[in-house]
C-alpha atoms as a PDB file:
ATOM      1  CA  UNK A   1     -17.534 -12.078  -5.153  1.00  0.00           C
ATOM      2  CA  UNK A   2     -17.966 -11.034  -1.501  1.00  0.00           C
ATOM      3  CA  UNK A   3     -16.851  -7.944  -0.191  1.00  0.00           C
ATOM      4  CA  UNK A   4     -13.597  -7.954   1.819  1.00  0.00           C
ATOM      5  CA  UNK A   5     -15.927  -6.725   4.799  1.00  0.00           C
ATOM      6  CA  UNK A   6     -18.204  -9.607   4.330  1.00  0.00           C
ATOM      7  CA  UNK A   7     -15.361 -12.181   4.310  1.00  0.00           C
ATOM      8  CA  UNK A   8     -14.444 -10.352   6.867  1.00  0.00           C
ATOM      9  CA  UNK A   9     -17.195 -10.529   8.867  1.00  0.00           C
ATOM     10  CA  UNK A  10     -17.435 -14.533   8.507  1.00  0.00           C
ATOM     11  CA  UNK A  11     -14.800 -14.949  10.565  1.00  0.00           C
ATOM     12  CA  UNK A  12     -14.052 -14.326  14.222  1.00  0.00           C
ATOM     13  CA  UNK A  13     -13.231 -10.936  14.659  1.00  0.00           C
ATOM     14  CA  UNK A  14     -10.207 -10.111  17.403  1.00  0.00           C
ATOM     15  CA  UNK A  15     -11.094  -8.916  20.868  1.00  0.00           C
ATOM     16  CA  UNK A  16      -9.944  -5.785  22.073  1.00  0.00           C
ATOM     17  CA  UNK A  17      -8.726  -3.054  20.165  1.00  0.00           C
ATOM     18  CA  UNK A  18      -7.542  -2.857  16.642  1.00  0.00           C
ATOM     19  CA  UNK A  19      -3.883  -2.982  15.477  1.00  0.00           C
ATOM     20  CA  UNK A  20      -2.283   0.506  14.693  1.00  0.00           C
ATOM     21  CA  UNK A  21      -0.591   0.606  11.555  1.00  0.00           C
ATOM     22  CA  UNK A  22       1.732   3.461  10.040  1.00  0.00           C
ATOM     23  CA  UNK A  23       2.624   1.699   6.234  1.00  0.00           C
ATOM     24  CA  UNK A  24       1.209  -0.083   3.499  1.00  0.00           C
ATOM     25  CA  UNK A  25       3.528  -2.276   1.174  1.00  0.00           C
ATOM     26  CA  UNK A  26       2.204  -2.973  -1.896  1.00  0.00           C
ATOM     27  CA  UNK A  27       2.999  -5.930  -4.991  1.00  0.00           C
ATOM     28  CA  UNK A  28       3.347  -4.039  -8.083  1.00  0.00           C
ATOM     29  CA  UNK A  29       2.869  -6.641 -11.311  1.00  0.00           C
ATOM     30  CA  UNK A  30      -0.917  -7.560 -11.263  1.00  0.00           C
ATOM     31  CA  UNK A  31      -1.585  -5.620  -7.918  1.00  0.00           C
ATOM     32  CA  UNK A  32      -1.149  -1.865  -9.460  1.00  0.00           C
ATOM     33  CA  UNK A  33       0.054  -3.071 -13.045  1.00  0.00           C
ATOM     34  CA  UNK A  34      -1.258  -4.968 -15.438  1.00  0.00           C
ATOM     35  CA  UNK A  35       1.117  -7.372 -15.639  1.00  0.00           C
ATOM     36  CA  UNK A  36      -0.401 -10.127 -16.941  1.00  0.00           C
ATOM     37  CA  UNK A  37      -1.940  -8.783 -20.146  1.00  0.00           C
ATOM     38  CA  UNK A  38       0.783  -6.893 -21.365  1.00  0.00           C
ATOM     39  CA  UNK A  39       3.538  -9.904 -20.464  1.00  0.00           C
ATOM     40  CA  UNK A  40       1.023 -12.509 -22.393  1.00  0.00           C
ATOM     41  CA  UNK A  41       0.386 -10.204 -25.516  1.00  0.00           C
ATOM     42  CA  UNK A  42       4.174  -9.820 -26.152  1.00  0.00           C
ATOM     43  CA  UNK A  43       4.766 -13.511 -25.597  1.00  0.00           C
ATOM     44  CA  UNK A  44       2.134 -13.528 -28.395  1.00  0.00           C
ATOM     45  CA  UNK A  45       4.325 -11.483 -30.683  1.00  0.00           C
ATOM     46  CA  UNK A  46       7.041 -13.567 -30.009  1.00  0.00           C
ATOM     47  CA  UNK A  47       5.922 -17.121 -30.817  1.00  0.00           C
ATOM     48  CA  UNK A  48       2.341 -16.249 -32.678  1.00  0.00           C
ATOM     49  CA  UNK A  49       0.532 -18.451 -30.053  1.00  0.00           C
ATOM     50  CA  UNK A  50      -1.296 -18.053 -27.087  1.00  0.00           C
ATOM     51  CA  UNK A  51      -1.280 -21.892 -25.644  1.00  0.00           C
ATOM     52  CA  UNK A  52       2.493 -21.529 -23.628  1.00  0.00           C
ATOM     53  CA  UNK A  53       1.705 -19.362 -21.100  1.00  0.00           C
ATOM     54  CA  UNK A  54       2.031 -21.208 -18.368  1.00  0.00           C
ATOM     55  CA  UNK A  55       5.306 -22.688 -19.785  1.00  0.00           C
ATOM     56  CA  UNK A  56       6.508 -19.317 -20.370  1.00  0.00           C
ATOM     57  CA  UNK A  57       6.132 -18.011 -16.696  1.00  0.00           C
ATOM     58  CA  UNK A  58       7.887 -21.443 -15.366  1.00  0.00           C
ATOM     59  CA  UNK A  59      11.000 -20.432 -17.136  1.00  0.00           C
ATOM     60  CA  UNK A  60      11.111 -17.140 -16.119  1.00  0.00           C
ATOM     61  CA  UNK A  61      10.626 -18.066 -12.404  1.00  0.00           C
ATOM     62  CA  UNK A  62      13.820 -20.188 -12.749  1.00  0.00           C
ATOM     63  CA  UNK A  63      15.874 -17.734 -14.268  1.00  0.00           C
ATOM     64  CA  UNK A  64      14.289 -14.262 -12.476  1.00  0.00           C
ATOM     65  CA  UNK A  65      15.648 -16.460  -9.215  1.00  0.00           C
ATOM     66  CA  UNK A  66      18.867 -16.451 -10.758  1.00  0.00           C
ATOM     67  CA  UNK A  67      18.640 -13.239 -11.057  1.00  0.00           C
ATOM     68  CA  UNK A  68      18.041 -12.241  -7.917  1.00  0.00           C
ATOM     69  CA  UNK A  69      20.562 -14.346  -5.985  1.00  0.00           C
ATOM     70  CA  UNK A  70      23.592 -12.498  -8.509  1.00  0.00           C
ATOM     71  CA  UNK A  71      24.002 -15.179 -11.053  1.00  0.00           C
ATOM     72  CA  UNK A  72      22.579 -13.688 -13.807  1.00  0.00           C
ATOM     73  CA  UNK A  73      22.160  -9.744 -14.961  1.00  0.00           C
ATOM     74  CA  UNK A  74      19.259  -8.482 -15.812  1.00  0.00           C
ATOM     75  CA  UNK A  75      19.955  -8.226 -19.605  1.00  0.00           C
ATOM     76  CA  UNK A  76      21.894 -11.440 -19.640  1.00  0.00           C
ATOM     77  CA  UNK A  77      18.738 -12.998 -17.780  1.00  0.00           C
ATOM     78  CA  UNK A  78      16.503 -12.522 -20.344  1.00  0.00           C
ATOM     79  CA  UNK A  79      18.320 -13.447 -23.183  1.00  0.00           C
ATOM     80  CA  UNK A  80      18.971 -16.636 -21.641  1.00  0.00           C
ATOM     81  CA  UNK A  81      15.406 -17.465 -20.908  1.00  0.00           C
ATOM     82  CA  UNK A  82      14.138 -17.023 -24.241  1.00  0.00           C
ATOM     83  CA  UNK A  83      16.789 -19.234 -25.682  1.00  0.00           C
ATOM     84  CA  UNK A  84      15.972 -21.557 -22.939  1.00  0.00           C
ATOM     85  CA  UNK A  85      12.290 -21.267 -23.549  1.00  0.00           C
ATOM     86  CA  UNK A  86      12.617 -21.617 -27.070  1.00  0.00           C
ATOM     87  CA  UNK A  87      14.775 -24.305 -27.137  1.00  0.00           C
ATOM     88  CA  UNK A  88      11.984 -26.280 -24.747  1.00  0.00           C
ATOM     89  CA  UNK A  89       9.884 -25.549 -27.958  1.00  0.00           C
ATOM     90  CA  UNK A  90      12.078 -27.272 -30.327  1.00  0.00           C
ATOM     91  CA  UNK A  91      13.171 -23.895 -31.934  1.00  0.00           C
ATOM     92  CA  UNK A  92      16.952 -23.817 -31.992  1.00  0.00           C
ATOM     93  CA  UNK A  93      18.444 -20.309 -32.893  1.00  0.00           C
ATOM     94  CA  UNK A  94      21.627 -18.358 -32.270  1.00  0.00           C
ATOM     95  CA  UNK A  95      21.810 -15.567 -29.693  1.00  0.00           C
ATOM     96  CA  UNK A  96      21.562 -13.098 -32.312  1.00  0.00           C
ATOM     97  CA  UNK A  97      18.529 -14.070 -33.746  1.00  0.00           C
ATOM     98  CA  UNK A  98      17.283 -14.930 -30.314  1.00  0.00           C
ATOM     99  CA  UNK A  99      18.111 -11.196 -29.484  1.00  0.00           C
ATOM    100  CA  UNK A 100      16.173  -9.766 -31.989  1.00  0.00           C
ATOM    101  CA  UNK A 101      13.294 -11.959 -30.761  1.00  0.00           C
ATOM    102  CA  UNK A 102      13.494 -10.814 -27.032  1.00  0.00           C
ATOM    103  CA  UNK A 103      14.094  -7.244 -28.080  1.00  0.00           C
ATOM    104  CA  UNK A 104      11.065  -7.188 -30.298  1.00  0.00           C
ATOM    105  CA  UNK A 105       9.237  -8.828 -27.169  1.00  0.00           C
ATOM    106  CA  UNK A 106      10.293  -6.099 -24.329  1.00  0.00           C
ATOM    107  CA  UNK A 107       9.778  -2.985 -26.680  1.00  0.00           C
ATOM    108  CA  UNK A 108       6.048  -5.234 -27.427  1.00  0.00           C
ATOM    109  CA  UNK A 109       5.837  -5.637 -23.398  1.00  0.00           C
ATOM    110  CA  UNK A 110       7.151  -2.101 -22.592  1.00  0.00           C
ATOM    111  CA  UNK A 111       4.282  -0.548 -24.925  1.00  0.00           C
ATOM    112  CA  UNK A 112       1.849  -2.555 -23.003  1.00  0.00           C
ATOM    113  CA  UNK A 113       1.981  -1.554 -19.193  1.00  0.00           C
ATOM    114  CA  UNK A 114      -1.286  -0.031 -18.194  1.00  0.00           C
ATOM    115  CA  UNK A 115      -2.563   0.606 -14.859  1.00  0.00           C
ATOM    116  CA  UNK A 116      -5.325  -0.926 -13.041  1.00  0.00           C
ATOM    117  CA  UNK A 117      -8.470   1.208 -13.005  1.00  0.00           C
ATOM    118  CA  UNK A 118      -8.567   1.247  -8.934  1.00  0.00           C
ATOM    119  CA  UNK A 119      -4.579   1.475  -8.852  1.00  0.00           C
ATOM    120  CA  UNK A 120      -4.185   5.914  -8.506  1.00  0.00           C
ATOM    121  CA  UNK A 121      -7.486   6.318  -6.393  1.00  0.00           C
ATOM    122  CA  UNK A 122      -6.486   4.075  -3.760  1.00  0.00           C
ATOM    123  CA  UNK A 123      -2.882   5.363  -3.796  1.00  0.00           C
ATOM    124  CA  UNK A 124      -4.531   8.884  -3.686  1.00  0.00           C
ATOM    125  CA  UNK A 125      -6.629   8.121  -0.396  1.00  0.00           C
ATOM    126  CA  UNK A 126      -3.738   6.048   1.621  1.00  0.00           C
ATOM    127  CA  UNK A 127      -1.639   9.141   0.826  1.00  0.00           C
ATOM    128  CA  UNK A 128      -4.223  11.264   2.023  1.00  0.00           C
ATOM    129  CA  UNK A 129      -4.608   8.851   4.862  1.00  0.00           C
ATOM    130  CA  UNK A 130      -1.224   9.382   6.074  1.00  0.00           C
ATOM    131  CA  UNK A 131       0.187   6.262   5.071  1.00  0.00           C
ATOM    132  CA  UNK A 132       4.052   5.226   4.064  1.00  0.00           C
ATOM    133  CA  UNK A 133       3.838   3.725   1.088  1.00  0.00           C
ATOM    134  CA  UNK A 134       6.709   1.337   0.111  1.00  0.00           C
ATOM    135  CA  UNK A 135       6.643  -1.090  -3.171  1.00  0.00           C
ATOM    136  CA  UNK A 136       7.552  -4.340  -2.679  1.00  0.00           C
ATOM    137  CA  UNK A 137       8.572  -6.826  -6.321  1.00  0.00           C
ATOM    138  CA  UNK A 138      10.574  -9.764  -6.764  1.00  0.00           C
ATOM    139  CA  UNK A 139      11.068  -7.942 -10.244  1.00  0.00           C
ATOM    140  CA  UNK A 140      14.583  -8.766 -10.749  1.00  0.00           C
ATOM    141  CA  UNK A 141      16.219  -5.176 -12.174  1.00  0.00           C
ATOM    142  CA  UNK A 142      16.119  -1.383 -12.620  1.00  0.00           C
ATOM    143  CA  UNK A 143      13.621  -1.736 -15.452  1.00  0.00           C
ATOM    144  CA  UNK A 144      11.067  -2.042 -12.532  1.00  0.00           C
ATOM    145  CA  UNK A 145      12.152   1.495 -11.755  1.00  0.00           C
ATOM    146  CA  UNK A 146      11.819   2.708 -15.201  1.00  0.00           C
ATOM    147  CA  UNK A 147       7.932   0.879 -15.266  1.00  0.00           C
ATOM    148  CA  UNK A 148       7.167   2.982 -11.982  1.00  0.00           C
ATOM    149  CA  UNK A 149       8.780   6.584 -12.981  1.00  0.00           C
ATOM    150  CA  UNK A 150       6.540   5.558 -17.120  1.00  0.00           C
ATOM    151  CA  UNK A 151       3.445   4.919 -15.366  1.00  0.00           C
ATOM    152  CA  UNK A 152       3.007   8.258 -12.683  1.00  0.00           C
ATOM    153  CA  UNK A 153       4.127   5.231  -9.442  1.00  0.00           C
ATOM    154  CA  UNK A 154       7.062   6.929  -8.018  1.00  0.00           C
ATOM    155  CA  UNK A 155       5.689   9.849  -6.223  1.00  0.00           C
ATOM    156  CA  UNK A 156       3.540   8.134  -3.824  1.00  0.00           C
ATOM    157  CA  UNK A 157       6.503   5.540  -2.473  1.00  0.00           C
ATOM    158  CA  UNK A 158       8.423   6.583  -0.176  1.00  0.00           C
ATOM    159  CA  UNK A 159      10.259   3.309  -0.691  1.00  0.00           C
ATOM    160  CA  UNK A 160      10.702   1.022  -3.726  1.00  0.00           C
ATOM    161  CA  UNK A 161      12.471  -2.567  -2.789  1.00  0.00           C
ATOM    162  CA  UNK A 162      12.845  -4.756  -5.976  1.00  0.00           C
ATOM    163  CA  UNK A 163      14.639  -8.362  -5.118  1.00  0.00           C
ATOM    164  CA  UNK A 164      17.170  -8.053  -8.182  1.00  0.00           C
ATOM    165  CA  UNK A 165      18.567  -5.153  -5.905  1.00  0.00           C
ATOM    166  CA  UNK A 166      17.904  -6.905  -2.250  1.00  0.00           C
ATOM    167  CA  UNK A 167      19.281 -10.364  -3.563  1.00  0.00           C
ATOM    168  CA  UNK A 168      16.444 -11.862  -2.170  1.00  0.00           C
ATOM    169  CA  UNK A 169      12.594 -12.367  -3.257  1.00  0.00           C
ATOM    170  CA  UNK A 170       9.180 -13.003  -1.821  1.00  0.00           C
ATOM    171  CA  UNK A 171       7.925 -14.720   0.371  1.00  0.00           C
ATOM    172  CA  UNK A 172      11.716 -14.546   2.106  1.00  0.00           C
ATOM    173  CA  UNK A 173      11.185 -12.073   5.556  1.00  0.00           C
ATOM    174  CA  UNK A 174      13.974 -10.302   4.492  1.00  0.00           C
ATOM    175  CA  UNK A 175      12.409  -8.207   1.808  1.00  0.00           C
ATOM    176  CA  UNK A 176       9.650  -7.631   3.849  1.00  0.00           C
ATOM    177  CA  UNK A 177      11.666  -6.435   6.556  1.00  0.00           C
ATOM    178  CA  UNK A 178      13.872  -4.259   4.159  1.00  0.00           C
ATOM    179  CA  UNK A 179      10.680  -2.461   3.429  1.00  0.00           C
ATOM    180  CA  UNK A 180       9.789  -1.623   6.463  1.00  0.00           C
ATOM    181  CA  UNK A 181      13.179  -0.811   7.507  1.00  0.00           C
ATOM    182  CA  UNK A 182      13.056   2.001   4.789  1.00  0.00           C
ATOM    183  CA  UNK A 183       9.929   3.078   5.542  1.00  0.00           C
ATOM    184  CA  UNK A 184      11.161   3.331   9.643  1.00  0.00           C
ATOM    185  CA  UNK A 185       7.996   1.121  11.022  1.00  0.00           C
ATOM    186  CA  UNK A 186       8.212  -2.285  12.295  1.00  0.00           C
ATOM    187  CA  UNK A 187       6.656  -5.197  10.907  1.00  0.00           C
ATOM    188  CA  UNK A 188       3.397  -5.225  13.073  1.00  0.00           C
ATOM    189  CA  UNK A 189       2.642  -1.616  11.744  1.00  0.00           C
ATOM    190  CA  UNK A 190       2.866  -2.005   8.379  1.00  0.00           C
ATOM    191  CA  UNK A 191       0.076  -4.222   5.956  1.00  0.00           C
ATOM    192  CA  UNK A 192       1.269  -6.116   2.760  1.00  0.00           C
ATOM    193  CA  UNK A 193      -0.944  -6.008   0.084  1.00  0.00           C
ATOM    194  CA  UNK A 194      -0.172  -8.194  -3.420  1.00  0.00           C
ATOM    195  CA  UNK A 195      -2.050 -10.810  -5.895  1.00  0.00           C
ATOM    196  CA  UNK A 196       0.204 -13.946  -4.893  1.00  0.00           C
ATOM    197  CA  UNK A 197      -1.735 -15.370  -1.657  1.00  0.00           C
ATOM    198  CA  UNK A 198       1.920 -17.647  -1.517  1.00  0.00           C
ATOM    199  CA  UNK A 199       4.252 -15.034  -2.540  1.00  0.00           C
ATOM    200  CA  UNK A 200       2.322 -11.449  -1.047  1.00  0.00           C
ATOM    201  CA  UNK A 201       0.091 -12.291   1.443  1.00  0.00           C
ATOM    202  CA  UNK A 202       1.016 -16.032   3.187  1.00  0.00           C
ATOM    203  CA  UNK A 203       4.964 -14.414   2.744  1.00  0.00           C
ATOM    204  CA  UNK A 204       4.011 -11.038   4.603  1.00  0.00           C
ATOM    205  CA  UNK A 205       2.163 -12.842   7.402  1.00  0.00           C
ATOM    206  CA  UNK A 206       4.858 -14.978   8.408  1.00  0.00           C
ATOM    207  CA  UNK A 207       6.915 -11.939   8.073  1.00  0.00           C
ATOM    208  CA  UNK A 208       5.008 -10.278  10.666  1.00  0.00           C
ATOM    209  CA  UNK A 209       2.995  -8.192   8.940  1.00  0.00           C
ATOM    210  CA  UNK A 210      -0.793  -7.823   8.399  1.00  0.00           C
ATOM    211  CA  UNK A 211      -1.804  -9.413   5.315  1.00  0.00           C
ATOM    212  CA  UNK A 212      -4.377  -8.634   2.415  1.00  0.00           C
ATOM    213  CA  UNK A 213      -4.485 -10.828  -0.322  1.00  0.00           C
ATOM    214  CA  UNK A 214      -5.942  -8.798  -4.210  1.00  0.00           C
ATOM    215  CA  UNK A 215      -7.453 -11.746  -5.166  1.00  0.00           C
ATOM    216  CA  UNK A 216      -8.650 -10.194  -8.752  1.00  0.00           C
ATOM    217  CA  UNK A 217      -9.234 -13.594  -9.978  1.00  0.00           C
ATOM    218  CA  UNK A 218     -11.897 -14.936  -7.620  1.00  0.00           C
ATOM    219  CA  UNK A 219      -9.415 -18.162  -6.736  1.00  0.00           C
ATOM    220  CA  UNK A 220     -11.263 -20.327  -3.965  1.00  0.00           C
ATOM    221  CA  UNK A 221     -10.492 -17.178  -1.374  1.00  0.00           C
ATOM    222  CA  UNK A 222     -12.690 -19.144   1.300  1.00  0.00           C
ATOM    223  CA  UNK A 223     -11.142 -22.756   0.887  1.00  0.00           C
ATOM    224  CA  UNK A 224      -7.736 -21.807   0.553  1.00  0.00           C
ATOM    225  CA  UNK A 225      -6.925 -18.438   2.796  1.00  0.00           C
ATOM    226  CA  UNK A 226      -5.788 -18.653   6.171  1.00  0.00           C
ATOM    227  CA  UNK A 227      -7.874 -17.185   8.786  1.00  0.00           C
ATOM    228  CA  UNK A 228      -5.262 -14.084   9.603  1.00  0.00           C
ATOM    229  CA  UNK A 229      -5.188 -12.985   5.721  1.00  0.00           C
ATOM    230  CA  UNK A 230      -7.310 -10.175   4.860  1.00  0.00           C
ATOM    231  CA  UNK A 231      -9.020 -10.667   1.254  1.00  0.00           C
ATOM    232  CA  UNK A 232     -10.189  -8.076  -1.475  1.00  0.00           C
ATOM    233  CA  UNK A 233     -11.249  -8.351  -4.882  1.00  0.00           C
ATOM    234  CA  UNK A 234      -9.780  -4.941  -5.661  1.00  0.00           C
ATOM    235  CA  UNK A 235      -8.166  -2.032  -4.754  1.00  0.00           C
ATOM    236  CA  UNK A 236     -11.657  -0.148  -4.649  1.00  0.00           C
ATOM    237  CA  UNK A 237     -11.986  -2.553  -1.300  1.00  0.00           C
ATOM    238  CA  UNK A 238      -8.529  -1.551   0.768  1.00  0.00           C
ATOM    239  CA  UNK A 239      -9.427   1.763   2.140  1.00  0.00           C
ATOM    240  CA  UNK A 240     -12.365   0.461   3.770  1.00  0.00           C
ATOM    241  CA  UNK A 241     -10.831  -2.845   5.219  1.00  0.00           C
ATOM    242  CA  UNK A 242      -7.812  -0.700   6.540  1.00  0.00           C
ATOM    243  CA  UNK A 243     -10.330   2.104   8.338  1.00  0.00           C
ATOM    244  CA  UNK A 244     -12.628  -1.026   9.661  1.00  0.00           C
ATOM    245  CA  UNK A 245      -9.536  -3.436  10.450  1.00  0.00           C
ATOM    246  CA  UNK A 246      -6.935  -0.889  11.394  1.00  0.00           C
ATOM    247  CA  UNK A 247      -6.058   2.615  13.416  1.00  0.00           C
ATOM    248  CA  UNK A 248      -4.541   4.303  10.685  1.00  0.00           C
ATOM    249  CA  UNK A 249      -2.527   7.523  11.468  1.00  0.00           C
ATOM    250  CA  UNK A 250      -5.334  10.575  10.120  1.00  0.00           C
ATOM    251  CA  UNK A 251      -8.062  10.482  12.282  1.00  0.00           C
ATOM    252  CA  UNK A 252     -10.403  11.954   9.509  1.00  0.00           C
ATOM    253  CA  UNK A 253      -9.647   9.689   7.251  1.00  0.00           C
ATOM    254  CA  UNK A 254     -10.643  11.024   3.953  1.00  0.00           C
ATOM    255  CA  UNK A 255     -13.477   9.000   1.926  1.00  0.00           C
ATOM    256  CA  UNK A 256     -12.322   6.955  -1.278  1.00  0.00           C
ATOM    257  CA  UNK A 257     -12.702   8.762  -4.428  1.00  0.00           C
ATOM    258  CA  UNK A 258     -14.733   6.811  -7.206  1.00  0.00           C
END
């Protein structure tokens, strides 16, 4: 896959000087976390089958948005969405078995989390850089705060804006402009960065901030990204794009550690 700087470099770079930011807002699920792997394994524990993925996430995009607007708790979402899911299946059980089930699955999911190899050194160097850091997930409860504090996150944010607490989710402005509210910059000065190019990156931009899209997957970047979102294959790639796109606020910006 091409370098962010090549991509980069395809396209027609801006006249005059670059834009000055102050923040970066960062996805966490599948940007910093593993997400993915550790969601799908326990989905694996729960149903002994690998094939209903994708069914899987549509149900929990229904009810994580109900959720978010107040309708639902947390606790009470999940619950529901297994029975839901499981009743799509043909597998009709009563809430207290179906408890048991999504129990067994979170503790399965909770054991799972892992970071992303490039997730601490890149937080290390914006840090370093001078940076606000805010995190920025349409996860839809505290748990997300519970993932963050488990897995080292907390201490480099100096913001943390989940949706279940906002009451509204990416790619809605507001969130975005929540962030950067906390973090006391205005849009234009901060960059999103996040694996959805709908959600993170196409949601930031019309936001009004600079967007970078983690494109881990290799997904058709050329044919389907708009020519004012950034593009990376990892996080080894951001401190480079944001010294060659951006001014950011240390002028001797440190060098990425490996």
């Amino acid at each position: 896959m091409a370098s962010a700087l090549e991509l980069r470099s395809e396209r027609e770079r801006p006249v005059g000087k670059p834009p000055e930011i102050a923040a970066v807002c960062l996805d966490i699920d599948d940007t910093l976390v593993d997400f993915t792997s550790a969601a799908r394994s326990a989905l694996f524990t729960l149903i002994g089958r690998d094939d209903m993925w994708p069914a899987w996430q549509h149900t929990t995009d229904e009810y994580v948005a109900r959720a978010v607007a107040g309708e639902l708790d947390p606790t009470t979402m999940r619950m529901q969405r297994t029975k839901a899911f499981l009743t799509d299946m043909g597998v009709l059980l009563d809430d207290e078995t179906v408890q048991v089930l999504e129990d067994r699955r979170l503790t399965e999911m909770n054991r799972g989390w892992q970071l992303f190899a490039d997730a601490l050194p890149c937080l290390d160097w914006m840090r370093a850089a001078g940076l606000k850091l805010a995190a920025v997930t349409n996860a839809s409860g505290p748990a997300q705060r519970d993932k963050l504090a488990g897995l080292g996150l907390t201490r480099f944010f100096d913001a943390v804006v989940i949706a279940g607490e906002v009451g509204v989710a990416k790619p809605d402005p507001e969130i975005f402009h929540t962030a950067c509210q906390e973090l006391h910059v205005e849009p234009s000065s901060a960059v999103h960065v996040g694996d959805r190019l709908d959600l993170d990156a196409i949601g930031a931009r019309d936001a009004g901030l600079h967007a970078v899209w983690l494109n881990r997957e290799d997904d058709e970047a050329d044919e389907r990204t708009p020519q004012d979102v950034q593009v990376i294959g990892d996080l080894t790639e951001l401190p480079s794009l944001l010294v060659s796109e951006y001014v950011t606020p240390s002028m001797g910006v440190p060098q990425p550690r490996g």
